[in-house]
Protein backbone atom coordinates (compact mmCIF):
# COMPACT_ATOMS: atom_id res chain seq x y z
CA UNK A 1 0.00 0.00 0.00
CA UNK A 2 1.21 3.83 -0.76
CA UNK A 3 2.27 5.78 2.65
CA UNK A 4 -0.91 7.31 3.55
CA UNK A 5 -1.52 9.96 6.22
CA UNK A 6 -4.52 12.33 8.10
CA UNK A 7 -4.70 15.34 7.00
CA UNK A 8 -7.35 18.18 6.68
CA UNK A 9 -7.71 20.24 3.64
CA UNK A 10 -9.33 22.87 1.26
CA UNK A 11 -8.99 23.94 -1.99
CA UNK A 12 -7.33 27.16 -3.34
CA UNK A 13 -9.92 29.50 -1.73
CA UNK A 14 -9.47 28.25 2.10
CA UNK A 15 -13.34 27.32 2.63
CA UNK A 16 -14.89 24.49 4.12
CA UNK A 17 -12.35 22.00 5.28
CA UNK A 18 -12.94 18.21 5.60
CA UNK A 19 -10.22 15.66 7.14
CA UNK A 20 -9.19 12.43 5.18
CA UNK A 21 -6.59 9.86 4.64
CA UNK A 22 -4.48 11.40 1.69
CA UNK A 23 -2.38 8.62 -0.15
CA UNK A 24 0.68 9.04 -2.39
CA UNK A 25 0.15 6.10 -5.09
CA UNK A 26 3.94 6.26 -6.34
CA UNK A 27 2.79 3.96 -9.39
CA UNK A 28 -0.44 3.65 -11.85
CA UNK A 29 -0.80 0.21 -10.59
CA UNK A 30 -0.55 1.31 -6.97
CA UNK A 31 -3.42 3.66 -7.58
CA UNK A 32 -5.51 0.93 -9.22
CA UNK A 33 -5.06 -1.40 -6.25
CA UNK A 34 -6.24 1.56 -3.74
CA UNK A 35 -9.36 1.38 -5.89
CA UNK A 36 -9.61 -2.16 -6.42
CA UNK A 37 -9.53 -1.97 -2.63
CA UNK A 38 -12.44 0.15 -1.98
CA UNK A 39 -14.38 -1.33 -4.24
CA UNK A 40 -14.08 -4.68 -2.74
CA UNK A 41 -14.48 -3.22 1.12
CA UNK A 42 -10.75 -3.82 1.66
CA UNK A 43 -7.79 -2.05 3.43
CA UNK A 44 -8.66 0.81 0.64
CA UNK A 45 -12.11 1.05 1.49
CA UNK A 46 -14.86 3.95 2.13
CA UNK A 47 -14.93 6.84 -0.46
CA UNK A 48 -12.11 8.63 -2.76
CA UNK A 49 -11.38 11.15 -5.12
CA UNK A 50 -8.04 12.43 -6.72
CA UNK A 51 -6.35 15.36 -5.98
CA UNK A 52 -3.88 17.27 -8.36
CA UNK A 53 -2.18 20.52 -7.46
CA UNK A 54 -5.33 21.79 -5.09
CA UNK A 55 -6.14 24.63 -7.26
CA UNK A 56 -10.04 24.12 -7.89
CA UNK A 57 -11.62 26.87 -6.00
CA UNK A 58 -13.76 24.83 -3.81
CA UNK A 59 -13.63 20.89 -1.83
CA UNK A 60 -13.79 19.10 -5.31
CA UNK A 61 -10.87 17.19 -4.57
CA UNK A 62 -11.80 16.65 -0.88
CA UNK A 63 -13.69 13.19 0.76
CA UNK A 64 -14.30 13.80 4.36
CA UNK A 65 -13.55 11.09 6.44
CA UNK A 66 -12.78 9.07 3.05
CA UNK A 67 -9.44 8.76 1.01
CA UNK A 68 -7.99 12.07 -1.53
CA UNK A 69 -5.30 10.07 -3.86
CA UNK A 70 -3.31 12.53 -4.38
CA UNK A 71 -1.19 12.48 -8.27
CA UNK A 72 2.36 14.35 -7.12
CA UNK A 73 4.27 11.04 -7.11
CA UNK A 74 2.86 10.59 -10.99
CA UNK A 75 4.68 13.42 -12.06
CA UNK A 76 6.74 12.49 -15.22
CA UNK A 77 7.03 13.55 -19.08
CA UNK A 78 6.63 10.43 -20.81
CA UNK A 79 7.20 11.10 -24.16
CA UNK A 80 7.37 14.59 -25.98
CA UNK A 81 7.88 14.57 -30.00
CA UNK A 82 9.46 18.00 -30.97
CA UNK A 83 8.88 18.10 -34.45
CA UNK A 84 4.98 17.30 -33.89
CA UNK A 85 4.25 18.61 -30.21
CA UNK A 86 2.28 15.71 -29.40
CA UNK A 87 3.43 14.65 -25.38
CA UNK A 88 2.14 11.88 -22.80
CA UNK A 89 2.58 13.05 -19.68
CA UNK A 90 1.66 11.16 -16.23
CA UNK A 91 -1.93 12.70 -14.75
CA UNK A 92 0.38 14.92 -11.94
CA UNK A 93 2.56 16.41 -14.44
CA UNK A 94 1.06 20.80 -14.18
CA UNK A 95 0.78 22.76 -17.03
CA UNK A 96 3.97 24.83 -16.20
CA UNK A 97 6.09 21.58 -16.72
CA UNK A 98 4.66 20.98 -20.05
CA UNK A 99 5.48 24.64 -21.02
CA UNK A 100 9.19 24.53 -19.45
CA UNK A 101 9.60 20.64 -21.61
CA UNK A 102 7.98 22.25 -24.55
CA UNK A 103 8.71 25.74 -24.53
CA UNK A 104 12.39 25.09 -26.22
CA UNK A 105 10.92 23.47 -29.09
CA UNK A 106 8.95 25.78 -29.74
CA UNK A 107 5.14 24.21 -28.01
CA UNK A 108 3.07 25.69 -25.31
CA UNK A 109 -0.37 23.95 -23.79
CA UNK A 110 -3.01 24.12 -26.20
CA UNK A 111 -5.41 25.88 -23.49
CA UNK A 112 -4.00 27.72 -20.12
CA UNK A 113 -6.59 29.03 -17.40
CA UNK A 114 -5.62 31.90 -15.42
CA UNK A 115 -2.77 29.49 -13.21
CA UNK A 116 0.08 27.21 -14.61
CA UNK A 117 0.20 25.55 -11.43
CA UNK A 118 -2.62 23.30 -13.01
CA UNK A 119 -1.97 19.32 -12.92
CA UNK A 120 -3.05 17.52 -16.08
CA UNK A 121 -5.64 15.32 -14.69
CA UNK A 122 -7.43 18.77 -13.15
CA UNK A 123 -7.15 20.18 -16.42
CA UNK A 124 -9.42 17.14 -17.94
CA UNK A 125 -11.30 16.71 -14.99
CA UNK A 126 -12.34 20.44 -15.05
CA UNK A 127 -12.16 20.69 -18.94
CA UNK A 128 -10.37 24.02 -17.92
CA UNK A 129 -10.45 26.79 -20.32
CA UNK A 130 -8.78 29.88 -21.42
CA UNK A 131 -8.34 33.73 -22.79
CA UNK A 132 -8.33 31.64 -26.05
CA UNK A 133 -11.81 29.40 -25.89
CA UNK A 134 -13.40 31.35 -28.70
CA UNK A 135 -10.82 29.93 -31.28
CA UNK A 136 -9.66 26.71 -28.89
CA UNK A 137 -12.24 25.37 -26.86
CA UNK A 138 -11.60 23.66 -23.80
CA UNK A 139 -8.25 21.89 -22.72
CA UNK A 140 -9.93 18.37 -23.43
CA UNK A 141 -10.63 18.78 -27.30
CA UNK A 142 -6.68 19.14 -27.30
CA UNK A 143 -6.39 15.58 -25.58
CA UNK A 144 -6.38 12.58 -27.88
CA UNK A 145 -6.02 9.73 -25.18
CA UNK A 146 -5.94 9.16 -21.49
CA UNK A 147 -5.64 6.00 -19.00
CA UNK A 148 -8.64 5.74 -16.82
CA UNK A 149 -8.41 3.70 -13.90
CA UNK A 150 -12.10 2.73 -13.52
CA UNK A 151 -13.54 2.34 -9.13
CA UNK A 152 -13.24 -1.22 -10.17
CA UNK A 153 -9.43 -1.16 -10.60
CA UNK A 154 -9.57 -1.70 -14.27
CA UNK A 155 -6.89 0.76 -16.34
CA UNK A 156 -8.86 1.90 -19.51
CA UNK A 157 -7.49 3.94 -22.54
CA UNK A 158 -9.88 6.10 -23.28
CA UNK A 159 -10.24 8.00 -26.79
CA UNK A 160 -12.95 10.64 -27.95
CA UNK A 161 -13.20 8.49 -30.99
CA UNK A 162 -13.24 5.28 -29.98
CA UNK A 163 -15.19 5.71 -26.47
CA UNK A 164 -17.18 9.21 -26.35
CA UNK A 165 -19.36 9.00 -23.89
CA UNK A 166 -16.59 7.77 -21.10
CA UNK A 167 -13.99 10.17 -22.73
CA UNK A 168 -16.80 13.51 -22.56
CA UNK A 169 -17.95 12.05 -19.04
CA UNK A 170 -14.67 12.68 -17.35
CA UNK A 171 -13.73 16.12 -19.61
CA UNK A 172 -15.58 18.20 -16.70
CA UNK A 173 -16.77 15.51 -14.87
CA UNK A 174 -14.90 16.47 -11.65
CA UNK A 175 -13.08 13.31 -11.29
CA UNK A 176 -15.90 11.03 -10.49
CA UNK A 177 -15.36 8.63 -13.42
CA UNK A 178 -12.26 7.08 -12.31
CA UNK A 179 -8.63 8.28 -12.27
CA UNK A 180 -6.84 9.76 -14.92
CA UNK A 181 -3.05 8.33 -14.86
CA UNK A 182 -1.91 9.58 -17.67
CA UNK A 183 -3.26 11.47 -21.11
CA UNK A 184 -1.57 11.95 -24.91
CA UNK A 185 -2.16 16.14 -25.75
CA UNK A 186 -1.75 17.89 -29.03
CA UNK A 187 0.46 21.01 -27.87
CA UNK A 188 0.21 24.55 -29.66
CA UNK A 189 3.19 25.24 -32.14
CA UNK A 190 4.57 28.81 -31.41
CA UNK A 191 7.48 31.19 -32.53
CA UNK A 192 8.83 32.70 -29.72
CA UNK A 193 7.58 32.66 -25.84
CA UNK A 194 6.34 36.38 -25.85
CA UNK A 195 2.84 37.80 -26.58
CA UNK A 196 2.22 40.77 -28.56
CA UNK A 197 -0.27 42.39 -26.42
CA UNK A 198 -2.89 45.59 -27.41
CA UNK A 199 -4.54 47.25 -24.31
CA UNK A 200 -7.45 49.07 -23.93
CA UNK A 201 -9.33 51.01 -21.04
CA UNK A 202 -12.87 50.79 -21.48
CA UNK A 203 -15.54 53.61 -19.94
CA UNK A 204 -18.43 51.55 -19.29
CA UNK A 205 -19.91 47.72 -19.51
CA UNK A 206 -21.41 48.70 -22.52
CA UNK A 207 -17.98 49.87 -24.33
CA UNK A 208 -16.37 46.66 -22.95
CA UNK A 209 -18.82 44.39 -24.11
CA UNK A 210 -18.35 45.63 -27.88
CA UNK A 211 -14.80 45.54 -27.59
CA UNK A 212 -14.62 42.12 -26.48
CA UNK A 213 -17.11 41.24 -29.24
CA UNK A 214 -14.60 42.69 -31.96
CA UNK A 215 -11.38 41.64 -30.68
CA UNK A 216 -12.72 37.89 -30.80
CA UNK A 217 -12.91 38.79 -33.99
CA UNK A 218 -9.18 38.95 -34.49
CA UNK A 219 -6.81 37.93 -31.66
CA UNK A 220 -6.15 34.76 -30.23
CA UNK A 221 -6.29 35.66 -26.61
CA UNK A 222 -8.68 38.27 -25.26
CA UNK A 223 -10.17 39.21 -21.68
CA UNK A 224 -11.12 41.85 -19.63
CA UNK A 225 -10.16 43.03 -16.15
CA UNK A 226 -13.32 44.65 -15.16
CA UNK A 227 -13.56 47.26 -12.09
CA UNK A 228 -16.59 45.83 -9.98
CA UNK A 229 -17.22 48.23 -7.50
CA UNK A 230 -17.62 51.37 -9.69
CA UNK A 231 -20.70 52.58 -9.99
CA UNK A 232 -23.43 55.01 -12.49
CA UNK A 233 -21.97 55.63 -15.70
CA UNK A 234 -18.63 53.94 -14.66
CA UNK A 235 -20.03 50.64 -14.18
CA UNK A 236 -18.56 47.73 -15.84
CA UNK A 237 -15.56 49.88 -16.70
CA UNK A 238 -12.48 47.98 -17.28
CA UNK A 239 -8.90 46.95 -19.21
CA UNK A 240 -8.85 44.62 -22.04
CA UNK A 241 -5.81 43.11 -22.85
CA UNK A 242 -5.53 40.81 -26.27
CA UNK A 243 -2.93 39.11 -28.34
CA UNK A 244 -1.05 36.70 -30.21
CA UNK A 245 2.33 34.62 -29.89
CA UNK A 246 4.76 37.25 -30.84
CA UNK A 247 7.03 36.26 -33.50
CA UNK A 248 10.98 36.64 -33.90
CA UNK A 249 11.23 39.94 -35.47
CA UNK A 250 8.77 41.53 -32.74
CA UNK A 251 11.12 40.90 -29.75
CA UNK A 252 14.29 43.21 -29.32
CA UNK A 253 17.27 41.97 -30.55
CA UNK A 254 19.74 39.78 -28.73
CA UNK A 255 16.56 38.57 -26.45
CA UNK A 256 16.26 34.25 -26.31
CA UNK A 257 12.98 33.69 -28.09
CA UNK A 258 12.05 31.10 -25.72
CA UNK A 259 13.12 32.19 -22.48
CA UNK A 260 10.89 31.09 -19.73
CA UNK A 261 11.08 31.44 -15.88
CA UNK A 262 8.07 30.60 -13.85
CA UNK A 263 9.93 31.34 -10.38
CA UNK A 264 7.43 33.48 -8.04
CA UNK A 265 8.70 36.32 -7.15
CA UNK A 266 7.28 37.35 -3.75
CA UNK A 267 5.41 35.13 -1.71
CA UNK A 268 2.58 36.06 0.67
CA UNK A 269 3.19 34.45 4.08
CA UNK A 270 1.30 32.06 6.40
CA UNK A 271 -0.49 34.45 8.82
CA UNK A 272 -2.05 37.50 6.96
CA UNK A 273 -3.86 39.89 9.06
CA UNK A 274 -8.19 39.17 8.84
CA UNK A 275 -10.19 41.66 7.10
CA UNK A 276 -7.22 43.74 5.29
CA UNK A 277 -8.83 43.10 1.95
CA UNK A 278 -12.82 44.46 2.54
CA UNK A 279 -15.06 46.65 0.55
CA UNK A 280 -12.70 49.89 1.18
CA UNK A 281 -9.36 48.44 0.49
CA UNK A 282 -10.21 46.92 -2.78
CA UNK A 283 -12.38 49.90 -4.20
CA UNK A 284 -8.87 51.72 -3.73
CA UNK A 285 -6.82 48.87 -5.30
CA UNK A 286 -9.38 48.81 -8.41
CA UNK A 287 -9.46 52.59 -8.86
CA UNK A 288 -6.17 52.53 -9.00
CA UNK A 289 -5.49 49.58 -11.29
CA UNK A 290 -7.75 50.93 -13.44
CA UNK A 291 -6.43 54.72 -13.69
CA UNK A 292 -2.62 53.08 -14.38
CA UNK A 293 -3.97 51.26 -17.47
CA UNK A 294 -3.54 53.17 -20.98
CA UNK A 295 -6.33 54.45 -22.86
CA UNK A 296 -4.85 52.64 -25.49
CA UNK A 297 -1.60 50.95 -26.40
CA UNK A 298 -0.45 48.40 -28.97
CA UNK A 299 2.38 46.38 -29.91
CA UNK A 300 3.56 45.74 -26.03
CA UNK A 301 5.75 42.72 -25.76
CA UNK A 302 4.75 40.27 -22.42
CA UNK A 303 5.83 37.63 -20.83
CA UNK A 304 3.96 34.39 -20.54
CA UNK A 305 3.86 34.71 -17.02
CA UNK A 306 2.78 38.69 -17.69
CA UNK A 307 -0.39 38.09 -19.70
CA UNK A 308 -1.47 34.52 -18.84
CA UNK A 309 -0.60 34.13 -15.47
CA UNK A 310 -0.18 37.66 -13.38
CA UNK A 311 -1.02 35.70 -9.96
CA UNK A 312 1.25 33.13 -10.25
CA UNK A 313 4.06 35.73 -9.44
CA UNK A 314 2.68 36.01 -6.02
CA UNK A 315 3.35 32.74 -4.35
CA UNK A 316 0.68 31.59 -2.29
CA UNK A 317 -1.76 34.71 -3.28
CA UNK A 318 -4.80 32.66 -2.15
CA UNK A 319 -3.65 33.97 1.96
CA UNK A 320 -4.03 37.43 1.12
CA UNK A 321 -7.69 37.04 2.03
CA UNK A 322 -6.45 36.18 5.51
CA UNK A 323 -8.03 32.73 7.41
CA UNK A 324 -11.41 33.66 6.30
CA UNK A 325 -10.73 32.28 2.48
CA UNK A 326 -12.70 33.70 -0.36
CA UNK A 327 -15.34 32.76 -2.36
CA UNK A 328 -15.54 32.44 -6.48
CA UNK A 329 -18.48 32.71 -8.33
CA UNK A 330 -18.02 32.42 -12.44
CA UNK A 331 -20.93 31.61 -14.54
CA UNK A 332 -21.68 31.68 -18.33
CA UNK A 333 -24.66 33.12 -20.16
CA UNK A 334 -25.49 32.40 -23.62
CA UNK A 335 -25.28 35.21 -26.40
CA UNK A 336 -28.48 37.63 -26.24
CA UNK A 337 -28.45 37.38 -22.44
CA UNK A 338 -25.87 40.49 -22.20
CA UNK A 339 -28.52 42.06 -20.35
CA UNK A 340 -27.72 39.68 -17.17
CA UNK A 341 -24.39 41.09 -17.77
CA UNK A 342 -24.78 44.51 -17.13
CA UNK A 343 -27.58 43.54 -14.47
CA UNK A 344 -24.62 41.25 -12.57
CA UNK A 345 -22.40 44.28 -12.51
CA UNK A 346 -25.34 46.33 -11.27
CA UNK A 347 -26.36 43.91 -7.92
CA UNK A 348 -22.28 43.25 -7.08
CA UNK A 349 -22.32 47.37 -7.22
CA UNK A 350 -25.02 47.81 -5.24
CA UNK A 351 -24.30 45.08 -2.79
CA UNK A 352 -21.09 46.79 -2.26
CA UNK A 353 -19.22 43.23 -2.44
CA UNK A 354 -16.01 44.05 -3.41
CA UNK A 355 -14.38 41.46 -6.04
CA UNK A 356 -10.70 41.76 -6.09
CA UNK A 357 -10.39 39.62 -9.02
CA UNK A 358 -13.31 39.99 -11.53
CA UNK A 359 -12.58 39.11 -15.19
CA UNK A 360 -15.19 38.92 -17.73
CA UNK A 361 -14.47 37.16 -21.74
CA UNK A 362 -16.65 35.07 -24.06
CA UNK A 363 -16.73 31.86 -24.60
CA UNK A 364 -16.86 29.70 -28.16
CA UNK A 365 -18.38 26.68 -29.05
CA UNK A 366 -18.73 24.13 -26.01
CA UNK A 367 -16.73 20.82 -26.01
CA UNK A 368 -19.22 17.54 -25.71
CA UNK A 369 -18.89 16.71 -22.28
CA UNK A 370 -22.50 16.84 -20.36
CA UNK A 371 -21.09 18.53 -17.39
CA UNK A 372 -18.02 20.97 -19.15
CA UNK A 373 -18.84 24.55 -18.50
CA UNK A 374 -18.26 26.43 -21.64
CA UNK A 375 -20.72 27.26 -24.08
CA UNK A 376 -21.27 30.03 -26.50
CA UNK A 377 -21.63 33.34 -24.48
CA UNK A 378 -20.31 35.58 -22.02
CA UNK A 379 -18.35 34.60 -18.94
CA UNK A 380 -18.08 36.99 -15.49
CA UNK A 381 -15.87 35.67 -12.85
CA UNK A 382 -15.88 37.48 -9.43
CA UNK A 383 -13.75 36.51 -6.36
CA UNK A 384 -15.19 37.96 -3.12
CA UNK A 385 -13.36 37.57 0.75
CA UNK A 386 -15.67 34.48 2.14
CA UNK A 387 -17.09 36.62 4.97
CA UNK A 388 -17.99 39.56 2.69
CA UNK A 389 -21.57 41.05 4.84
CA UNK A 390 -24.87 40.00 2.52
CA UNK A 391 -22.42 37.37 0.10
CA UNK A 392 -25.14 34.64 0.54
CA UNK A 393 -28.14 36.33 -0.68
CA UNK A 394 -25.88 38.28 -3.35
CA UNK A 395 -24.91 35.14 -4.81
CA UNK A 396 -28.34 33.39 -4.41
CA UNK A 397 -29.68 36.28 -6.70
CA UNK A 398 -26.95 35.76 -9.02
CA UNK A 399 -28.09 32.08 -9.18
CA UNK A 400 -31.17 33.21 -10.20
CA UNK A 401 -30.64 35.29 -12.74
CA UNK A 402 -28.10 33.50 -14.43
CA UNK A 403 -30.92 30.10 -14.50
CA UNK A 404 -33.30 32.66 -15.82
CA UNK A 405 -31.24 33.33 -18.95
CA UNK A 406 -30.14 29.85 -19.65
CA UNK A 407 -26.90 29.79 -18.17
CA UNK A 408 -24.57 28.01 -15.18
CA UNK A 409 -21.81 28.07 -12.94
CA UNK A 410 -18.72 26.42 -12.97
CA UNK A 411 -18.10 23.40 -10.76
CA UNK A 412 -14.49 23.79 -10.32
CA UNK A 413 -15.36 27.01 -8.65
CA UNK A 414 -18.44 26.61 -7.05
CA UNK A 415 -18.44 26.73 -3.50
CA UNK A 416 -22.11 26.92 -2.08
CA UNK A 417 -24.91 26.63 -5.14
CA UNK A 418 -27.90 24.18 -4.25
CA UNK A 419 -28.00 20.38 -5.69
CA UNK A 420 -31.43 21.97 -6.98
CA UNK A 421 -30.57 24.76 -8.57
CA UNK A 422 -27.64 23.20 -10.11
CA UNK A 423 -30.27 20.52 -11.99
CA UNK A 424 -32.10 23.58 -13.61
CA UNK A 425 -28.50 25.06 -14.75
CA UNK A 426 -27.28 21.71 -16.22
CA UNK A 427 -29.34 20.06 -18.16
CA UNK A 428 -27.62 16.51 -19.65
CA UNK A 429 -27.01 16.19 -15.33
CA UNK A 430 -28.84 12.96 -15.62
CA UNK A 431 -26.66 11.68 -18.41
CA UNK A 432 -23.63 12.28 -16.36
CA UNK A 433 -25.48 10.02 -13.60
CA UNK A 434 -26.43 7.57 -15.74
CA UNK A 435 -22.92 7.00 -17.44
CA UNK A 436 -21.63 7.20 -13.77
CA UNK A 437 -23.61 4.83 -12.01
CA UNK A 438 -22.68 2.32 -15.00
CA UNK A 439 -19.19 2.78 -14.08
CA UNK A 440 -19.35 2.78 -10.34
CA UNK A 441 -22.45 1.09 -8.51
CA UNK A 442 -21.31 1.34 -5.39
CA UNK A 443 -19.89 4.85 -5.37
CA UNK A 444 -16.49 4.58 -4.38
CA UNK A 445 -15.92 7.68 -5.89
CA UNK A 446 -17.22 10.54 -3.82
CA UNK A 447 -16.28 14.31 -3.04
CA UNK A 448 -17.31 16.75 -0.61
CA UNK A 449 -18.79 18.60 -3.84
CA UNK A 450 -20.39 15.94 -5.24
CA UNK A 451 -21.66 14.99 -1.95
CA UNK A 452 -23.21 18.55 -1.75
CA UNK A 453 -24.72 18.67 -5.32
CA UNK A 454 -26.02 15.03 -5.89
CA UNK A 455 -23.47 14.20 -8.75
């Protein structure tokens, strides 16, 4: 059996804790075993769920008082072809790995959310996505095979072509078809390891909302950091940044095309005093953030870590909201609902919950899987200190209007939606269920969120 230990833990936001028995499978066939086990009622038994690098939002890689398998012993490069970009890489393997290995050649990932520090399995498990899902998609329509160990102990290779329902049932299904122990992913052929980046400063939602519409029209990556707490004709105001891979002749000369160093630079440490970051502290921040942005500049040559990944500089980051933890809240609306837009900027106003992080983009066309978040529309993600006065009932309306309009939140992020009002926002949640219950009878596979929501 792999060491195993008691721990107690969260995910990135610091929020509900729950205490299991983590194990460190150091092999594929270890991890099957520890499956095999709890499927048969043996020294493995009770429930389990994997757990990658601990950066969903919420306790989706949590099983109180079952086992987490946790994926940072299966943590190699397997194979990585430089003239076609295609790697295998074991499930714990993060996304900054695969840009470090690929990045000389002249590769980065296919899709990158707003962290590096992402481990392969969470990106299929969460179908993550990026500034780049209106020409991309999610990361899984980039994978082209993956080992699935099933709660039965079998080890499965899984293709979209060959087995679509299993392979779209784990792209976003939160872990809870088996574990991932290793996938095969087309990477994203690049010049240099710079982005070209064009900035804008918007006035108003309305200005930011057209802009986003026409830059989709021509960049790769686009998104907007949007300024929640202003108010009147200021609301929605915000910074949209968009670009493409820079090429050779863009970067000054003498600079190494490829350099790449994901080192942090500061880190935020263990004890950070309660309440510093409140309604007050971040309308200053965002007033300010906002008021250094240009009105407009073009041509500005970024990093990777600049553009894609401005957090990751801060190590640890998620403390700064002190022991309280913070909650996210990101949902998607289809096209035609921009109306729930402007009203979502409107109630966080009004509420006076202050978002420290609050990006808003659109989404392309949605990848297969019955419970991947993406579809066509418009995406607002808000990130609020957990003991923000009136979050609850803030967030409850928010439910409400984003069911009204078709749309739903993201279950890598969600911390506290209802199992019911989660049925009405996804509506192939029975399919999921059905393909799941097929694959695991006696639900060895269980989460604190899936607990909560009735997965």
């Amino acid at each position: 059996m792999p060491s195993a230990r008691t721990v107690t833990l969260t995910g990135w936001g610091r929020i509900a804790p729950s205490t299991a028995t983590l194990a460190e499978p150091p092999t594929a066939q270890a991890a099957a075993d520890l499956l095999c086990g709890a499927g048969q009622g043996g020294a493995g038994g009770g429930a389990m769920i994997a757990r990658g690098l601990g950066r969903s939002y919420n306790n989706a890689a949590q099983s109180a008082g079952g086992t987490v398998i946790s994926t940072a012993r299966l943590n190699r490069i397997l194979r990585l072809d430089p003239e076609t970009g295609v790697v295998t890489a074991q499930v714990g393997v993060s996304l900054e790995d695969l840009m470090v290995a690929g990045l000389p050649h002249g590769w980065f990932v296919p899709v990158s959310p707003g962290t590096r520090k992402v481990s392969v399995g969470g990106a299929i498990a969460a179908d993550v996505h990026g500034k780049n899902h209106h020409v991309s998609g999610g990361f899984a329509s980039h994978v082209t095979e993956f080992d699935l160990i099933t709660p039965g102990g079998e080890l499965r290779g899984v293709t979209p072509g060959a087995d679509p329902a299993l392979f779209w049932a784990t792209a976003g299904g939160m872990g809870l078809t088996g574990l991932i122990t290793q996938a095969t992913i087309q990477l994203k052929r690049v010049q240099t390891a710079q982005v070209k980046v064009d900035t804008v400063r918007t006035a108003d939602i309305d200005e930011t909302m057209a802009i986003l519409a026409e830059h989709d029209k021509t960049y790769g990556y686009t998104v907007a950091w949007s300024d929640s707490t202003a108010r009147g004709k200021a609301l929605g105001r915000s910074v949209i940044t968009s670009g493409d891979f820079a090429s050779p002749g863009d970067l000054p000369a003498g600079r190494d095309p490829f350099a790449f160093d994901p080192r942090a630079r500061v880190g935020v440490p263990g004890t950070f005093p309660p309440g510093l970051l409140n309604r007050y502290s971040i309308t200053a921040a965002n007033e300010v953030w906002y008021r250094k942005a240009p009105k407009s500049r073009a041509g500005e040559i970024q990093s990777i870590g600049q553009f894609f990944h401005p957090l990751d500089g801060v190590r640890n980051w998620n403390r700064v909201y002190g022991p309280g933890g913070f909650r996210q809240y990101q949902y998607v609306v289809p096209f035609g609902a921009e109306d729930a837009v402007r009203r979502s900027f409107a109630m966080v106003s009004a509420a006076h919950a202050p978002s420290f992080v609050t990006v808003l983009k659109r989404f392309g066309t949605a990848d297969p899987g019955p419970l991947s978040f993406p579809a066509p529309g418009w995406t607002l993600a808000l990130d609020f200190p957990a003991r923000t006065p009136g979050l609850g009932l803030l967030l409850d309306a928010l439910d409400r209007l984003v069911v009204s309009r078709g749309g739903r939140v993201y279950l890598a992020k969600d911390s506290r939606v209802s199992a019911a009002t989660l049925e009405q926002m996804y509506p192939r949640l029975e399919e999921f269920r059905k393909i799941r219950a097929e694959l695991d009878p006696a639900g060895t596979l269980a989460s604190d969120l899936s607990r909560r929501l009735g997965l």
